[in-house]
C-alpha atoms as a PDB file:
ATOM      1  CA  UNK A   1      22.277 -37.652   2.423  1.00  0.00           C
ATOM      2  CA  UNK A   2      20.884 -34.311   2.942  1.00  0.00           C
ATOM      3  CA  UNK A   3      20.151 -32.875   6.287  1.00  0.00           C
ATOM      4  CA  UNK A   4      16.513 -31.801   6.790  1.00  0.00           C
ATOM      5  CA  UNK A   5      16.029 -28.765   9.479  1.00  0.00           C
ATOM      6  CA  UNK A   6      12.993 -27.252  10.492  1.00  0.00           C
ATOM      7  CA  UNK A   7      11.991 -24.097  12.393  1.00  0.00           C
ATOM      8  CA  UNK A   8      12.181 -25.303  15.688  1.00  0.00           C
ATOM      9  CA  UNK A   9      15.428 -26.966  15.004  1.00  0.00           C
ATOM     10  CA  UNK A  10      17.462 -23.772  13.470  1.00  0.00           C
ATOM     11  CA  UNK A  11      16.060 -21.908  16.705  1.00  0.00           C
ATOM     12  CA  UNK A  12      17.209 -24.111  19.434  1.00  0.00           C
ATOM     13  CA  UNK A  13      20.456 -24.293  17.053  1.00  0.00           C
ATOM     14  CA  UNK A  14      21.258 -20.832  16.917  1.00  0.00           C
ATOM     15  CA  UNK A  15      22.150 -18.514  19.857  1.00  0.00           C
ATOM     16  CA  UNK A  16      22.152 -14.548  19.849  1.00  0.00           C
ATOM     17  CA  UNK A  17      25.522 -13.796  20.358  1.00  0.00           C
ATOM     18  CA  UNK A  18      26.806 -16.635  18.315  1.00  0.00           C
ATOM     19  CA  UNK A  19      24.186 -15.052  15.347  1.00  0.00           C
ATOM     20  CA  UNK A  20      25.921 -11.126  15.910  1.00  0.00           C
ATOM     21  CA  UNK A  21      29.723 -13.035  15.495  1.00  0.00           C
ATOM     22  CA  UNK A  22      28.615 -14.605  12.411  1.00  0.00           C
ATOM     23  CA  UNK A  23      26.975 -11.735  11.001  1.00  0.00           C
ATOM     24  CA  UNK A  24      29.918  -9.385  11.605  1.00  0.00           C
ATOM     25  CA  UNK A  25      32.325 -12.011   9.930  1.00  0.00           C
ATOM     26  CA  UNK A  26      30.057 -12.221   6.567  1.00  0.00           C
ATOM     27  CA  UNK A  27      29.513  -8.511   6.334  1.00  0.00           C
ATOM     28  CA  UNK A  28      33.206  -8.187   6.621  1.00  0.00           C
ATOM     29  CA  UNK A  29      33.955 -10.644   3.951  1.00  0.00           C
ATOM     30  CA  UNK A  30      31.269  -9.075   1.916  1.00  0.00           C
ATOM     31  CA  UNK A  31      32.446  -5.443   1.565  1.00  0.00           C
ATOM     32  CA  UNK A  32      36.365  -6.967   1.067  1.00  0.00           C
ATOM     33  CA  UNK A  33      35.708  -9.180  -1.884  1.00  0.00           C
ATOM     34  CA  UNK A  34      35.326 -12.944  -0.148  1.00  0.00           C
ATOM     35  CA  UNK A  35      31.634 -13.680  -1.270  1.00  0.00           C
ATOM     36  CA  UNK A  36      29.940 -13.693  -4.495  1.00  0.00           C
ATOM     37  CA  UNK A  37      27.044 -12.589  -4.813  1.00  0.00           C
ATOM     38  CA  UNK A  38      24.268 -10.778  -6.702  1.00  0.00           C
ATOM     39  CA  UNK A  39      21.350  -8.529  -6.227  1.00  0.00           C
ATOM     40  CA  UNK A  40      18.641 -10.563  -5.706  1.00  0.00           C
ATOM     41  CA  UNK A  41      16.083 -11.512  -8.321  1.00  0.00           C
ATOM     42  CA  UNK A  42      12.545 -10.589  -7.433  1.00  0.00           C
ATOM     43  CA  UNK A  43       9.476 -11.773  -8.851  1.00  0.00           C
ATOM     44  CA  UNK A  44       6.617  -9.679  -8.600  1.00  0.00           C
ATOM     45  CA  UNK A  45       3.593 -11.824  -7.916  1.00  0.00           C
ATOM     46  CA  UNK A  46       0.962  -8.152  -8.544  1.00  0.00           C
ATOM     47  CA  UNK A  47      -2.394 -10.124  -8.065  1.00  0.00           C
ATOM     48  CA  UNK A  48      -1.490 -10.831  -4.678  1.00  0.00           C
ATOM     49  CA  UNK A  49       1.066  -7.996  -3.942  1.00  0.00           C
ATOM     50  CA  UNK A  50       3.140 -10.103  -2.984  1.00  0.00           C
ATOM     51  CA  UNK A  51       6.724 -10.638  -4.403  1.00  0.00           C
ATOM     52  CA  UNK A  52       9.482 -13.768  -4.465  1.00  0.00           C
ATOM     53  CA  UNK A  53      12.472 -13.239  -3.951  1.00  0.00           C
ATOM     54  CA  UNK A  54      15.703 -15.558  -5.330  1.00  0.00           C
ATOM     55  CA  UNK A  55      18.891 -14.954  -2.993  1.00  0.00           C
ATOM     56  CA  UNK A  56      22.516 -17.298  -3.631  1.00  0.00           C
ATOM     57  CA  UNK A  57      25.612 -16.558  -2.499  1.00  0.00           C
ATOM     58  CA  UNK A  58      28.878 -18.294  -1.910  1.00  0.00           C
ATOM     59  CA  UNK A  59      30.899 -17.184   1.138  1.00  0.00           C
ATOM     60  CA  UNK A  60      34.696 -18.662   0.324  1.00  0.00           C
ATOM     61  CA  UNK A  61      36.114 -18.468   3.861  1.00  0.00           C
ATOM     62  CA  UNK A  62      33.712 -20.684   5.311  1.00  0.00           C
ATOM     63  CA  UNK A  63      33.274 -22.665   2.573  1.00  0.00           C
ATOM     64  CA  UNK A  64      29.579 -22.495   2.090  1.00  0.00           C
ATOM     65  CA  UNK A  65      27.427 -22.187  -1.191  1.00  0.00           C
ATOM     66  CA  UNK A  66      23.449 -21.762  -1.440  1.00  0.00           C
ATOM     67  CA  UNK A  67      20.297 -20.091  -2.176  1.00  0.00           C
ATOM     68  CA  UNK A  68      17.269 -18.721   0.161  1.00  0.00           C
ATOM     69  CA  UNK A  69      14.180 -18.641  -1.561  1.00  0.00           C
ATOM     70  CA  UNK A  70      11.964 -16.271   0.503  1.00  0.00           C
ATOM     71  CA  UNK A  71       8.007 -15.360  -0.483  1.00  0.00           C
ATOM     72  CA  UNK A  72       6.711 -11.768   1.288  1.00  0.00           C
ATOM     73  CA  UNK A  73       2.845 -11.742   1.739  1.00  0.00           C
ATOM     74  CA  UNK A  74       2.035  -9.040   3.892  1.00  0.00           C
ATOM     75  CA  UNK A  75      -1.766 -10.440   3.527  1.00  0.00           C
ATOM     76  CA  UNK A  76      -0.639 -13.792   5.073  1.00  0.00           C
ATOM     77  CA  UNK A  77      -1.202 -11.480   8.292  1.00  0.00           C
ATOM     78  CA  UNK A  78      -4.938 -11.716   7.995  1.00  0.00           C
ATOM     79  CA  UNK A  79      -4.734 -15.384   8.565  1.00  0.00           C
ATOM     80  CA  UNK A  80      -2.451 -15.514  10.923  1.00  0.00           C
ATOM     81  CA  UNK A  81       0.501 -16.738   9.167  1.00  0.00           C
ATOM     82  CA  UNK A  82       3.995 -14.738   8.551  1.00  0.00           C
ATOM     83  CA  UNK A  83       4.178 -12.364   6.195  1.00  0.00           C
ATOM     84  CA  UNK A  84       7.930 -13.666   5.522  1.00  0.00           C
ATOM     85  CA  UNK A  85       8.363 -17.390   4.227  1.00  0.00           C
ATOM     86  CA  UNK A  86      11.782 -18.711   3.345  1.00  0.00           C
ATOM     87  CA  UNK A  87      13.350 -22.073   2.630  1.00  0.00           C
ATOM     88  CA  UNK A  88      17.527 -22.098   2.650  1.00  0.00           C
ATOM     89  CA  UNK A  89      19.149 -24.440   0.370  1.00  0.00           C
ATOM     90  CA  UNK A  90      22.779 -25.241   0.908  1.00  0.00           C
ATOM     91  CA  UNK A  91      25.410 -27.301  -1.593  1.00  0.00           C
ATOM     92  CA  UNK A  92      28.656 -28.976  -0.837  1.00  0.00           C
ATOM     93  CA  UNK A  93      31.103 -26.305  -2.044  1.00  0.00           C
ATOM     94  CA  UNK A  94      33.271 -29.449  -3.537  1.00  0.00           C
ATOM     95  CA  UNK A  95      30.623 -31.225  -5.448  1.00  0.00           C
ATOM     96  CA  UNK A  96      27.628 -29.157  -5.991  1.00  0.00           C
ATOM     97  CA  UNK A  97      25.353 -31.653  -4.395  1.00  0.00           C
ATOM     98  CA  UNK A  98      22.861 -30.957  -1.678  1.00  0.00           C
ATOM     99  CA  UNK A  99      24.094 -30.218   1.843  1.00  0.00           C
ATOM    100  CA  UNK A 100      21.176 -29.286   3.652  1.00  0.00           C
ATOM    101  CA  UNK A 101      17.437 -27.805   3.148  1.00  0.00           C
ATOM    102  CA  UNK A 102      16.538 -25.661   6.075  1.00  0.00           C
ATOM    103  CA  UNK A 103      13.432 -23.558   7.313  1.00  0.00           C
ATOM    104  CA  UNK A 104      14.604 -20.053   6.474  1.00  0.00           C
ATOM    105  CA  UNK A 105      11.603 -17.688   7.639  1.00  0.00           C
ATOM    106  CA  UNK A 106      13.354 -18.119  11.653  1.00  0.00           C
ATOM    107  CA  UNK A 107      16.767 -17.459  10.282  1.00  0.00           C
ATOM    108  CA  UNK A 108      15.331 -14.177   7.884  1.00  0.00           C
ATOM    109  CA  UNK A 109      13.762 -13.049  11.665  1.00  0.00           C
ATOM    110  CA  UNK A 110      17.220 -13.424  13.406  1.00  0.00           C
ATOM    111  CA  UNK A 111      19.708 -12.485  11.084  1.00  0.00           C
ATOM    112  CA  UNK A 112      18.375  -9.567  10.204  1.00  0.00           C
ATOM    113  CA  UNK A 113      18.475  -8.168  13.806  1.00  0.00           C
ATOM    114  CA  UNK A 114      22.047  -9.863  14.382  1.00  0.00           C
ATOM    115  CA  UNK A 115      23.379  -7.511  11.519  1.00  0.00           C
ATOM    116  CA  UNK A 116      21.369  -4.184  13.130  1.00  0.00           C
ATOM    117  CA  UNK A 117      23.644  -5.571  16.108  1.00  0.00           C
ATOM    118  CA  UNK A 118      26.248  -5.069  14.617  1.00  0.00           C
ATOM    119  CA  UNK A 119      25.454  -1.660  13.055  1.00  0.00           C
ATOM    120  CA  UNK A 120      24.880  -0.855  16.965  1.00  0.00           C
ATOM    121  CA  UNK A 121      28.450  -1.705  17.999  1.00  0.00           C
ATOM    122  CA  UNK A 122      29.702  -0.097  15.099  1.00  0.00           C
ATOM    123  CA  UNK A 123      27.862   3.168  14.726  1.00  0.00           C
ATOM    124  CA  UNK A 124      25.916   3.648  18.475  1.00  0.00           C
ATOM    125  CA  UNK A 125      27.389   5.845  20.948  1.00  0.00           C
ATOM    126  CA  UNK A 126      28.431   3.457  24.034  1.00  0.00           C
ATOM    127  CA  UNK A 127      26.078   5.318  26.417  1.00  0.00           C
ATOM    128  CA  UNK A 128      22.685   4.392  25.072  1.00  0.00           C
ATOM    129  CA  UNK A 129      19.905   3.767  27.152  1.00  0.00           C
ATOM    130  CA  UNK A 130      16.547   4.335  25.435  1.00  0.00           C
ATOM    131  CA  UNK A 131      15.149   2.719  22.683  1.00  0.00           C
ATOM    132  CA  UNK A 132      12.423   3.297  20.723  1.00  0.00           C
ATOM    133  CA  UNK A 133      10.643   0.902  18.174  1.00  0.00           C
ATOM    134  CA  UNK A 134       8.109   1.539  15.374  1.00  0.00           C
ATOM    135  CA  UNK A 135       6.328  -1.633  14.769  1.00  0.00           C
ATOM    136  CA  UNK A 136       5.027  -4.762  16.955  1.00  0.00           C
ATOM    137  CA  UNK A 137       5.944  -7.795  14.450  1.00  0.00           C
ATOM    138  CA  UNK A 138       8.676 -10.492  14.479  1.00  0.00           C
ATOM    139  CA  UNK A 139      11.398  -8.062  13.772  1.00  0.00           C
ATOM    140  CA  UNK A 140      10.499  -5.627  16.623  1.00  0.00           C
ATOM    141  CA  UNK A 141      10.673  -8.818  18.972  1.00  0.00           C
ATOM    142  CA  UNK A 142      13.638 -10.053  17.754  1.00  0.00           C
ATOM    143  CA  UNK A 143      15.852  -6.437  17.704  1.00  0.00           C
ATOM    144  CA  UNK A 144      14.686  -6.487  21.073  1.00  0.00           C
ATOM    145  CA  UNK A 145      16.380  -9.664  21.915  1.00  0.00           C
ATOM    146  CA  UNK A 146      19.666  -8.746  19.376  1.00  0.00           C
ATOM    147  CA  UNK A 147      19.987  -5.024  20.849  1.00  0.00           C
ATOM    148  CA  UNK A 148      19.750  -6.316  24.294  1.00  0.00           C
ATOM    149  CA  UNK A 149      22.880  -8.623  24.083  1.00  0.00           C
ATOM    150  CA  UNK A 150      25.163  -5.303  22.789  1.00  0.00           C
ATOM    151  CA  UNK A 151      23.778  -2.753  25.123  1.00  0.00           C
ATOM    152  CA  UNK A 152      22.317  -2.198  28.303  1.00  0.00           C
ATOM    153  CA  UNK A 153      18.666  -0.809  27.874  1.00  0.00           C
ATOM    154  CA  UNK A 154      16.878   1.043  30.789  1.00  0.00           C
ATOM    155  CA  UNK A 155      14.025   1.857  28.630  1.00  0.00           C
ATOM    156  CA  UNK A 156      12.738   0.234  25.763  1.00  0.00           C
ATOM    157  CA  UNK A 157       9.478   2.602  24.478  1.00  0.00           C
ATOM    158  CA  UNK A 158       7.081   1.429  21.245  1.00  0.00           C
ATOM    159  CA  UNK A 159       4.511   2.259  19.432  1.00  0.00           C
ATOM    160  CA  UNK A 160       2.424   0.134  16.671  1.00  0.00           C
ATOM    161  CA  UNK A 161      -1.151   1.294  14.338  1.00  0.00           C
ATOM    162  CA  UNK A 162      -2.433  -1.955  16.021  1.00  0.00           C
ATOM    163  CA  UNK A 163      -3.429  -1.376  19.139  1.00  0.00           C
ATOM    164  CA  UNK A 164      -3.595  -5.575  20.106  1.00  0.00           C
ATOM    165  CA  UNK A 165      -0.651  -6.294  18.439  1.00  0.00           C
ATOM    166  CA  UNK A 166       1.770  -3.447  20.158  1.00  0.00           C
ATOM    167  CA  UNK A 167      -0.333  -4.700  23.977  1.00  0.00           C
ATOM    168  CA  UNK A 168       1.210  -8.481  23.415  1.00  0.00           C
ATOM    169  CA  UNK A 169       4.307  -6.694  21.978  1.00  0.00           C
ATOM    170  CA  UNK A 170       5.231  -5.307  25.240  1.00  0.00           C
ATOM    171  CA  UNK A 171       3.431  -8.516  27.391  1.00  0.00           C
ATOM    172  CA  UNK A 172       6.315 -10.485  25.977  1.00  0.00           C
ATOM    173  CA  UNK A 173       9.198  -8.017  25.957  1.00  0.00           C
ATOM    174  CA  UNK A 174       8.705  -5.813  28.590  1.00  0.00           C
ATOM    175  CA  UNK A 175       8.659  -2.781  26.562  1.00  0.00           C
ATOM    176  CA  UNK A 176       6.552   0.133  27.370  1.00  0.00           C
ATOM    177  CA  UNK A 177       3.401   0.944  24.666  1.00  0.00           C
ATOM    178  CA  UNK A 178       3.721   4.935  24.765  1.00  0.00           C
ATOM    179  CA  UNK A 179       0.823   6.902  22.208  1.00  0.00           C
ATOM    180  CA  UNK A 180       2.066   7.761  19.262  1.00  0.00           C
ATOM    181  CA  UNK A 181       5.364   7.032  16.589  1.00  0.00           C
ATOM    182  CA  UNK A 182       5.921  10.783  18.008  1.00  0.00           C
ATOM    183  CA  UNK A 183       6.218   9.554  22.154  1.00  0.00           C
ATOM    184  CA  UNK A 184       8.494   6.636  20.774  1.00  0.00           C
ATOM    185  CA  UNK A 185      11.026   7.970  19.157  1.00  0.00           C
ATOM    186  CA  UNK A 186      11.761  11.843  20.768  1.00  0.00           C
ATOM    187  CA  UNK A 187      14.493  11.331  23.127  1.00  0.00           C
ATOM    188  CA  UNK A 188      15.387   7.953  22.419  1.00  0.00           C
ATOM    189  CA  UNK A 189      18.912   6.931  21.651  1.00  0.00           C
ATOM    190  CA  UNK A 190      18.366   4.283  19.415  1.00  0.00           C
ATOM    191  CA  UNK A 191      15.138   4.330  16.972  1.00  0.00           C
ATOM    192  CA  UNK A 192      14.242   0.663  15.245  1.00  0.00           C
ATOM    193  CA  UNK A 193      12.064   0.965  12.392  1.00  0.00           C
ATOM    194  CA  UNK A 194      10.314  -2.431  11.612  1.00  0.00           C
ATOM    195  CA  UNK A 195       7.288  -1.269   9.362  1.00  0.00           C
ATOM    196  CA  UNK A 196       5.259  -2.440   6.853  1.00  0.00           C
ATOM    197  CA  UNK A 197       4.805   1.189   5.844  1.00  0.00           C
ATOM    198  CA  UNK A 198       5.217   2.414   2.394  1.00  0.00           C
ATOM    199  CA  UNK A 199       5.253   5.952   3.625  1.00  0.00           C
ATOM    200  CA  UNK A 200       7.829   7.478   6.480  1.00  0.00           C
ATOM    201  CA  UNK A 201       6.597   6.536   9.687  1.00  0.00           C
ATOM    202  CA  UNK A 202       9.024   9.520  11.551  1.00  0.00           C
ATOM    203  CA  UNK A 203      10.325  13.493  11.091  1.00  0.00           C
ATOM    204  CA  UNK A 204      13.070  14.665  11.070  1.00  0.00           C
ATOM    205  CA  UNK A 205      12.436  16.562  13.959  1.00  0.00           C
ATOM    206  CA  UNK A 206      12.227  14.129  15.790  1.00  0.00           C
ATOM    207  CA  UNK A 207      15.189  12.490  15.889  1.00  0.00           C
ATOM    208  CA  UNK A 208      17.913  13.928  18.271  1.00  0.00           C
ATOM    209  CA  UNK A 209      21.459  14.799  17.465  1.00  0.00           C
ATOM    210  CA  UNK A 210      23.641  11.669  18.327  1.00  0.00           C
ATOM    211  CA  UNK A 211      20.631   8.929  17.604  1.00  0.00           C
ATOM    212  CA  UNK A 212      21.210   5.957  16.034  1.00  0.00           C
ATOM    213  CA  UNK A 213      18.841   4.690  13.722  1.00  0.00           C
ATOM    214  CA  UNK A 214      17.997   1.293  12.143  1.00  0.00           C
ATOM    215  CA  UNK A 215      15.889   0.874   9.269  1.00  0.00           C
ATOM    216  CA  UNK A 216      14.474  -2.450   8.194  1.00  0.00           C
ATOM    217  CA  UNK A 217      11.521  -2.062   6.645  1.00  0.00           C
ATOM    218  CA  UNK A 218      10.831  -0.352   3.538  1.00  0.00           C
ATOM    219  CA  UNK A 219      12.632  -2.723   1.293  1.00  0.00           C
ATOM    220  CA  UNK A 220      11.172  -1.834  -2.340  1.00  0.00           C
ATOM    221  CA  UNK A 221      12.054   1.213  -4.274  1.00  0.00           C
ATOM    222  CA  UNK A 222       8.697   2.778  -4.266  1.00  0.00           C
ATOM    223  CA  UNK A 223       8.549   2.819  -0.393  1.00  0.00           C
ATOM    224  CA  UNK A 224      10.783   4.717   2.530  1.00  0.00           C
ATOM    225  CA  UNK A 225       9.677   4.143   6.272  1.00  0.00           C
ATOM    226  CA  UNK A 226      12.059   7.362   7.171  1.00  0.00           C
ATOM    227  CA  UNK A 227      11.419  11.318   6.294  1.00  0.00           C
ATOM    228  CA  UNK A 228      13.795  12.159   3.323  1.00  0.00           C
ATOM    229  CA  UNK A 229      14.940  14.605   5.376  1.00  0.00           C
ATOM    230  CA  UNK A 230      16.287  12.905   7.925  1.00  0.00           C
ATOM    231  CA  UNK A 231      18.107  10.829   5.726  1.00  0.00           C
ATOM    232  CA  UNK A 232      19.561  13.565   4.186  1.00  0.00           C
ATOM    233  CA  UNK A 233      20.979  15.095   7.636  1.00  0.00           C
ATOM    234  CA  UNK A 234      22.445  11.610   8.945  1.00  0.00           C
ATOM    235  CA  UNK A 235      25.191  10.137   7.830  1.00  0.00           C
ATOM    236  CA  UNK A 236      24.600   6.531   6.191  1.00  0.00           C
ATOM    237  CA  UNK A 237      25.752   3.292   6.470  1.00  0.00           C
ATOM    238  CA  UNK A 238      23.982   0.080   4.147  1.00  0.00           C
ATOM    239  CA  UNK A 239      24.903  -3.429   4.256  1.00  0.00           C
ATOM    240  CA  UNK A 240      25.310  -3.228   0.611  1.00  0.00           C
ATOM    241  CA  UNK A 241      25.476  -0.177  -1.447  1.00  0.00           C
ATOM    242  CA  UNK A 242      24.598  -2.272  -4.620  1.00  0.00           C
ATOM    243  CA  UNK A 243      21.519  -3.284  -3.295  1.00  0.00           C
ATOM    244  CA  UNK A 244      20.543   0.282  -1.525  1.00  0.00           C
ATOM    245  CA  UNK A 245      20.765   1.846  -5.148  1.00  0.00           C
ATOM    246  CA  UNK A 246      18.586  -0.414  -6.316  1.00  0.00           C
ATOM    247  CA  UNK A 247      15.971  -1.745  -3.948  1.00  0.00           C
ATOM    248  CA  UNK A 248      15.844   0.750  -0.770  1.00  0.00           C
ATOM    249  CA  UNK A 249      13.453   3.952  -1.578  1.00  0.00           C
ATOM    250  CA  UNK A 250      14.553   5.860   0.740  1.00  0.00           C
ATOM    251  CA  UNK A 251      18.100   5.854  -0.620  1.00  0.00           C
ATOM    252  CA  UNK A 252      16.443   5.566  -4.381  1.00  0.00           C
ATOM    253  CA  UNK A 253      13.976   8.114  -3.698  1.00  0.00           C
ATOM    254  CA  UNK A 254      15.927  10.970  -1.890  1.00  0.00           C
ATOM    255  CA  UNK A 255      18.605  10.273  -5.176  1.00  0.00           C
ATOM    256  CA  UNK A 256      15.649  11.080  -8.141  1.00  0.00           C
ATOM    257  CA  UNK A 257      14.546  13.730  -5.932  1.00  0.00           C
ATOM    258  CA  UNK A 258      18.019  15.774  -5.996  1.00  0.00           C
ATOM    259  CA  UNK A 259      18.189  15.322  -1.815  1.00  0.00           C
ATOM    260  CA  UNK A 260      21.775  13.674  -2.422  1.00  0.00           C
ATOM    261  CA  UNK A 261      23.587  11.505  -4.616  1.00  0.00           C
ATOM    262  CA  UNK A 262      24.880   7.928  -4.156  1.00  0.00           C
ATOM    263  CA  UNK A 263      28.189   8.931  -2.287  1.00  0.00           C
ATOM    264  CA  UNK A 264      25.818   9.995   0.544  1.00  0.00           C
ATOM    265  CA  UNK A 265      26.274   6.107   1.478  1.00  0.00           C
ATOM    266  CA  UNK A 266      29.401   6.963   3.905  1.00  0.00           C
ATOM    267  CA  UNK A 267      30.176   2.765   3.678  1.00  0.00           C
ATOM    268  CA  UNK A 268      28.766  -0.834   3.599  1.00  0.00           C
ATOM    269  CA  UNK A 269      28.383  -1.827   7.393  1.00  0.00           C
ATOM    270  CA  UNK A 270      31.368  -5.181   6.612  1.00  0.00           C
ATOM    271  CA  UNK A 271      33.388  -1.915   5.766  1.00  0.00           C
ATOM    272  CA  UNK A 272      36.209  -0.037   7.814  1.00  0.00           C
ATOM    273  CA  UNK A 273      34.531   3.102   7.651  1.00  0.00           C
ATOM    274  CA  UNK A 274      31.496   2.336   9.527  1.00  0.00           C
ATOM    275  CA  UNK A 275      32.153   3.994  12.353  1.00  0.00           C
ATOM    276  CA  UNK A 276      30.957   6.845  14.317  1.00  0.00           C
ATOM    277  CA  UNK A 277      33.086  10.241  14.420  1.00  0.00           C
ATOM    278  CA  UNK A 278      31.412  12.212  17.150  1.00  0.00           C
ATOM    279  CA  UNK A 279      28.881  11.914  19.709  1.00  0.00           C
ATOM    280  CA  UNK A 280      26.767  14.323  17.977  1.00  0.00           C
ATOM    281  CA  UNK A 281      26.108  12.948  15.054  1.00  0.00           C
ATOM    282  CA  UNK A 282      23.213  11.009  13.534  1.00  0.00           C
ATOM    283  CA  UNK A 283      23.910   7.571  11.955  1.00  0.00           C
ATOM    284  CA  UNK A 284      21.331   5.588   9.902  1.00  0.00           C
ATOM    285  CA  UNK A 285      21.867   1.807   8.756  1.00  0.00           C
ATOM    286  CA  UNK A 286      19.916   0.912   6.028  1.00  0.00           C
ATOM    287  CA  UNK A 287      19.337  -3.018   5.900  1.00  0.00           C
ATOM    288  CA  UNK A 288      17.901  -4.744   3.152  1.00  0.00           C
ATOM    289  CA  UNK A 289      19.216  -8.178   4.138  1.00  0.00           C
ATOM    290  CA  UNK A 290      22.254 -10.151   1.986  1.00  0.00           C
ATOM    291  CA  UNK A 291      22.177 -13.599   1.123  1.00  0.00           C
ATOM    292  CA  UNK A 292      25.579 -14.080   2.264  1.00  0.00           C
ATOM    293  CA  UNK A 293      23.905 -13.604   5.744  1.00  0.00           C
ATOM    294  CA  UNK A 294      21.411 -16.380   5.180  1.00  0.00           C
ATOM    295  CA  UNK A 295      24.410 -18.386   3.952  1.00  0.00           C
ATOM    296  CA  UNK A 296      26.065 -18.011   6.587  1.00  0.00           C
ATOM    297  CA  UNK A 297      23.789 -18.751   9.415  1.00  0.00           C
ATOM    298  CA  UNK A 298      22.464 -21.455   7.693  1.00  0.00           C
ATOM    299  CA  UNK A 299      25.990 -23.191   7.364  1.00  0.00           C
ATOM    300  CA  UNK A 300      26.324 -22.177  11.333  1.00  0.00           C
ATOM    301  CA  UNK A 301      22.786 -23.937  12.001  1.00  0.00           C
ATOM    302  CA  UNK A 302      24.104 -26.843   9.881  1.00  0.00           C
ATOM    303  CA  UNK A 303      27.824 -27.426  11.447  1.00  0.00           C
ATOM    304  CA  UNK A 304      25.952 -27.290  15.079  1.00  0.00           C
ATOM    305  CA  UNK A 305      23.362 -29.838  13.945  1.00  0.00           C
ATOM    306  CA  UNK A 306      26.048 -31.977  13.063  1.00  0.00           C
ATOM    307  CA  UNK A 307      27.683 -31.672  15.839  1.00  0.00           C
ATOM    308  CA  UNK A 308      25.033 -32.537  18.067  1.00  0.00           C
ATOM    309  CA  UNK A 309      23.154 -34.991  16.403  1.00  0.00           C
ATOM    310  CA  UNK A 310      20.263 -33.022  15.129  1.00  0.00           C
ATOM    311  CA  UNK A 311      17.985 -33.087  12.226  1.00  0.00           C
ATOM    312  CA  UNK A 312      16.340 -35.548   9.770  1.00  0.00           C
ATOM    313  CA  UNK A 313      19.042 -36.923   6.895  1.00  0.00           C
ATOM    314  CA  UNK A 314      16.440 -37.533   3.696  1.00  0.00           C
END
């Protein structure tokens, strides 16, 4: 029978640090050939300006096989529901039947900032302090949570357009509201860009040799969240180079515009190369999100739910 979880269930299932682990492992066997898996299909829904998105992968080492169907309404925010909306399907790798159906907009929220983890072990210098965050939504809450389980923080600064949102922002983390995008992210170590923006949200300027930077907003090809040429100055890391060249603008766009070509991707994050050369440099991952992360903490939810007894078999 398949195993039913819902949001509440895949939170209390899934812990931080157990997340980061899981995420390094798939990103690993992503860039060295152990999942399959394409680009996502997405489905334009225009009247709404909206889009659906269709993400399967199978991830051989684990085994796991399934799909995350995922809906992005960033008008749902007017009536107070996510903009993000996912359901996770996942098949017995033997027979092709139904494993599990889970609630996938938590695991979207927490996997995403698991992998930025991982981009922060990888390509951070080990000194950071400061952090500064562009946005006040779920994924600014949660990199606040992931972040904070790789590196110490003495400061974490932020800024949002909406003044209510950022003030509840930094109620429940403890961050500190500064002014302006400007006051957040001069002088900070590590910048976290969680925008709805279309437009770049930061200069170049800005941004302070030996920064790390994490990008995950800006996930169409029409739209960057980051000044083309600060992309151009840093080098930069994607969790999957397919996918950058086709869905990120700010890769896309900085290509058509002659800024630099596709080897300016220095390597996937699951990739040996992602690491950091000097303490001087700037580093930039670009995340999109894979399915074979979905996968993959979906078949962790689903092994600890068995385990302990939880969820509804329909």
């Amino acid at each position: 029978m398949p195993l039913l979880l819902n949001e509440t269930e895949v939170r209390q299932l899934l812990s931080m640090p157990d997340l980061i682990a899981a995420m390094e492992n798939a990103l690993e066997a992503f860039s060295t050939g152990g999942v399959v898996q394409p680009v996502r299909t997405v489905l334009d829904v225009a009247d709404h300006h909206a889009f659906f998105g269709l993400m399967p992968a199978y991830l051989a080492a684990a085994p796991a096989l399934g799909a995350k169907l995922v809906t992005v309404y960033h008008s749902n925010l007017v009536r107070s529901l996510p903009s993000h909306m996912a359901t996770i399907l996942l098949f017995d790798p033997e027979t092709g039947a139904l494993e599990a159906i889970l609630d996938g907009r938590y695991i979207t929220e927490a996997r995403t900032a698991a992998v930025s983890a991982v981009s922060l072990k990888k390509l951070a210098r080990p000194d950071v302090a400061t952090m500064g965050i562009i946005g006040s939504g779920v994924q600014a809450r949660s990199h606040v949570a992931s972040l904070g389980c790789v590196r110490n923080f003495h400061e974490v600064r932020a800024w949002s357009p909406t003044r209510k949102n950022l003030e509840q922002f930094t109620r429940e983390t403890g961050a500190r509201a500064v002014e302006s995008a400007k006051a957040a992210v001069c002088g900070a170590d590590v910048i976290v860009l969680a925008t709805s923006s279309a437009t770049h949200v930061i200069e170049d300027a800005w941004v302070a040799p030996g920064t790390h930077v994490i990008s995950v907003g800006a996930c169409r090809p029409t739209e960057r969240e980051m000044d083309p040429a600060l992309v151009a100055r840093a080098r930069l890391f994607v969790d999957s180079r397919a996918a950058a060249l086709m869905e990120s603008g700010d890769v896309v766009l900085g290509i058509a515009e002659g800024r630099f070509g596709e080897s300016h991707i220095v390597a996937e994050l699951g990739e040996t190369a992602a690491v950091r050369r000097s303490a001087g440099e700037v580093t930039i991952f670009k995340s999109l999100g894979l399915a074979v992360e979905d996968i993959a903490a979906a078949h962790l939810a689903v092994r600890r739910a068995k385990e302990r007894g939880k969820g509804v078999a329909i």
